[in-house]
N, C-alpha and C. Protein backbone atom coordinates (compact mmCIF):
# COMPACT_ATOMS: atom_id res chain seq x y z
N UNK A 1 -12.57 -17.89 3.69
CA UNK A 1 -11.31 -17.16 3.76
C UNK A 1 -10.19 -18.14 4.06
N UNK A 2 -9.12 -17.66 3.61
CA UNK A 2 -7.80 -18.73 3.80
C UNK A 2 -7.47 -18.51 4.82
N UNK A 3 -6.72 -19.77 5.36
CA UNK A 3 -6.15 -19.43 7.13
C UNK A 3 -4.82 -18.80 6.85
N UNK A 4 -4.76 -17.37 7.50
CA UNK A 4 -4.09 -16.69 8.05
C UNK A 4 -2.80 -17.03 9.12
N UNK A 5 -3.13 -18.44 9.74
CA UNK A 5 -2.28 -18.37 10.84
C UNK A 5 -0.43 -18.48 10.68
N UNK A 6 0.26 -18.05 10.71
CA UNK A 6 1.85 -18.16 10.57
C UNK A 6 2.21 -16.75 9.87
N UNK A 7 1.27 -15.90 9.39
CA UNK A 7 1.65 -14.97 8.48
C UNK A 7 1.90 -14.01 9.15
N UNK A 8 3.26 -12.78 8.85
CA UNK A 8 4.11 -12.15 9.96
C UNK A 8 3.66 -10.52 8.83
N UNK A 9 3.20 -9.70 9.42
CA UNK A 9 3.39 -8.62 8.86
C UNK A 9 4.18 -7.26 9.17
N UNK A 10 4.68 -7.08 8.42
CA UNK A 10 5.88 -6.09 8.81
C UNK A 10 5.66 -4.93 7.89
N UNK A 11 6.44 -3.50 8.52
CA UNK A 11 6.22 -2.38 7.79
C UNK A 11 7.87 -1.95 7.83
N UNK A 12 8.08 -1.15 6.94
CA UNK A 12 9.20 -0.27 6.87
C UNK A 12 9.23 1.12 5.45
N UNK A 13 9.87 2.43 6.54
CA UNK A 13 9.82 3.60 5.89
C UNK A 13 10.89 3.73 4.90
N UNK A 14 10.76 3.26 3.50
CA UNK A 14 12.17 3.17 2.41
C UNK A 14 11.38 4.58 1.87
N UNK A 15 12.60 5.44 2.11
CA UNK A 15 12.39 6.48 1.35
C UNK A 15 11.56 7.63 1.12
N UNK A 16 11.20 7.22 1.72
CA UNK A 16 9.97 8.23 2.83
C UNK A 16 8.43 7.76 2.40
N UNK A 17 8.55 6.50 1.97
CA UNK A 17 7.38 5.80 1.42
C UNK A 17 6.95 4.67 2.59
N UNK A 18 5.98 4.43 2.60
CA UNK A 18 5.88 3.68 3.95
C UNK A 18 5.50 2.04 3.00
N UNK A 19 6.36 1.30 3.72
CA UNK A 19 5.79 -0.18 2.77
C UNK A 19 5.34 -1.53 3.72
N UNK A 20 4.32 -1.99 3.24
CA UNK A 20 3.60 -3.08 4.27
C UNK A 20 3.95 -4.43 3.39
N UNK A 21 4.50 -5.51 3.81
CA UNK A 21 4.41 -6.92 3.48
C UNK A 21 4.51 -7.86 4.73
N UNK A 22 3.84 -9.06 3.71
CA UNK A 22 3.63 -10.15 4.82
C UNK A 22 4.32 -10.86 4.36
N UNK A 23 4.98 -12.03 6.03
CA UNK A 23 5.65 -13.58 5.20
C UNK A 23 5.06 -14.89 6.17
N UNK A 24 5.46 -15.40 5.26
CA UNK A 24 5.23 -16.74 6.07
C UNK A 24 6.20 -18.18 5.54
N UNK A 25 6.48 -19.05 6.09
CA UNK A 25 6.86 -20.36 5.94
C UNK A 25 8.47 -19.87 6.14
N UNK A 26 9.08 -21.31 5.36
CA UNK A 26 10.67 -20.62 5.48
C UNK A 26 10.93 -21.09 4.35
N UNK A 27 12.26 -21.15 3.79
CA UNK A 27 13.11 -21.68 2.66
C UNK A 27 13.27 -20.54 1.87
N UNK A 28 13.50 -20.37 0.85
CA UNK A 28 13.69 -19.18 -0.18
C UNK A 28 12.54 -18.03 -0.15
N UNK A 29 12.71 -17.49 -0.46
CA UNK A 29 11.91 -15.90 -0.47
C UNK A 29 10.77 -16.52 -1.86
N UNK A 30 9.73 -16.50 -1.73
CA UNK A 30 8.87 -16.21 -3.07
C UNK A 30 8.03 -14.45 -3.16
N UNK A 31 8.36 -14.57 -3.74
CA UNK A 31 8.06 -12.87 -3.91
C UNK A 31 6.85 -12.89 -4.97
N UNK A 32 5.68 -12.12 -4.28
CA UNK A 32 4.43 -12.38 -4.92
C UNK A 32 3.92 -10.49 -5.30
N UNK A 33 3.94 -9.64 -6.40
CA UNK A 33 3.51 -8.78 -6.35
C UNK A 33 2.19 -7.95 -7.09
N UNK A 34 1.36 -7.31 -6.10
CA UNK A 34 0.31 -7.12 -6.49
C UNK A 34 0.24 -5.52 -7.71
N UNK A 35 -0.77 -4.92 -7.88
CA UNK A 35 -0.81 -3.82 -8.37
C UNK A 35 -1.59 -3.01 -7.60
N UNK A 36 -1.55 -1.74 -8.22
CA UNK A 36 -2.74 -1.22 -7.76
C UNK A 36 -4.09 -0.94 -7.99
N UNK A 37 -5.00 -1.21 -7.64
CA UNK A 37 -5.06 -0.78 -6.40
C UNK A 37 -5.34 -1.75 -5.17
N UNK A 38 -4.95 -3.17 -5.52
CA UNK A 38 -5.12 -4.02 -5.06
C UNK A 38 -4.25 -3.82 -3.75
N UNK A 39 -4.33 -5.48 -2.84
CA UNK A 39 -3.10 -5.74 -1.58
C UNK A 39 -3.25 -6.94 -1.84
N UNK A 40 -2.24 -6.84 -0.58
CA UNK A 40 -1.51 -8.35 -0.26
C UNK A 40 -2.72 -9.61 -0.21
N UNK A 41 -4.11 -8.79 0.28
CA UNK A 41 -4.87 -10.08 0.32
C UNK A 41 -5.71 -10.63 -1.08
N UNK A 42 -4.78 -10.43 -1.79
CA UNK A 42 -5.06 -10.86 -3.22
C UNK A 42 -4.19 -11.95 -3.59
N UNK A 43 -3.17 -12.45 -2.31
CA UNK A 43 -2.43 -13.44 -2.90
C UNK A 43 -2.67 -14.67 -1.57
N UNK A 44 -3.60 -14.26 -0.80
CA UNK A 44 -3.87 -14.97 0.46
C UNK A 44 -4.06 -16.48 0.72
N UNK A 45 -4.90 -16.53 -0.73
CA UNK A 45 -5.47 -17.93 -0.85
C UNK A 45 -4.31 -18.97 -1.71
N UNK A 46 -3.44 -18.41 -2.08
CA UNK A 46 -2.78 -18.82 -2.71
C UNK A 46 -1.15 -19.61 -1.23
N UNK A 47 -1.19 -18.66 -0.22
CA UNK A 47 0.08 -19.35 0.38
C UNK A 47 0.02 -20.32 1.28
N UNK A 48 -1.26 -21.21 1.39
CA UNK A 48 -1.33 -22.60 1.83
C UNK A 48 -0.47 -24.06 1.02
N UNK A 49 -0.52 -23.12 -0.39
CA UNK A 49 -0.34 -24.15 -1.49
C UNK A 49 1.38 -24.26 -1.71
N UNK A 50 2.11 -23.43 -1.17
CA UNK A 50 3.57 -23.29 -1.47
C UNK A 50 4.64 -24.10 -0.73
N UNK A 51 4.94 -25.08 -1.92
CA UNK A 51 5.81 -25.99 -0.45
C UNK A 51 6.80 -25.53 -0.25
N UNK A 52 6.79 -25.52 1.37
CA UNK A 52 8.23 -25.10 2.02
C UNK A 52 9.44 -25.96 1.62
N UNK A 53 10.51 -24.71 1.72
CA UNK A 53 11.46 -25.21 0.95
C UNK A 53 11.88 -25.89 -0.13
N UNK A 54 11.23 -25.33 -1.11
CA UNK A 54 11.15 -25.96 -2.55
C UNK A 54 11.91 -25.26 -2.72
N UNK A 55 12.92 -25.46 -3.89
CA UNK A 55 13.98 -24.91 -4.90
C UNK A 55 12.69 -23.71 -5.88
């Protein structure tokens, strides 16, 4: 399993829909989205590899 550690998970009620995402690192937003019926831990292994603050 990928290390988990730095990753912040947050919820919020838009619209009377309840929505879960995680972040981690800093610099620009990368926005990673899954389908259904998948989650977020389908992109897990992937955010070791993202260098911070890249353009």
């Amino acid at each position: 399993m990928a290390d988990l550690t730095g990753m912040t998970h947050r919820t919020a009620v838009l619209n009377g829909i309840k929505q879960h995402w995680v972040s981690a690192g800093q610099g620009p937003p990368v926005y990673l989205l899954h389908g259904f019926p998948e989650t977020w831990c389908g992109w897990r292994k992937q955010n070791p590899y993202w260098p911070s603050g890249s353009p």
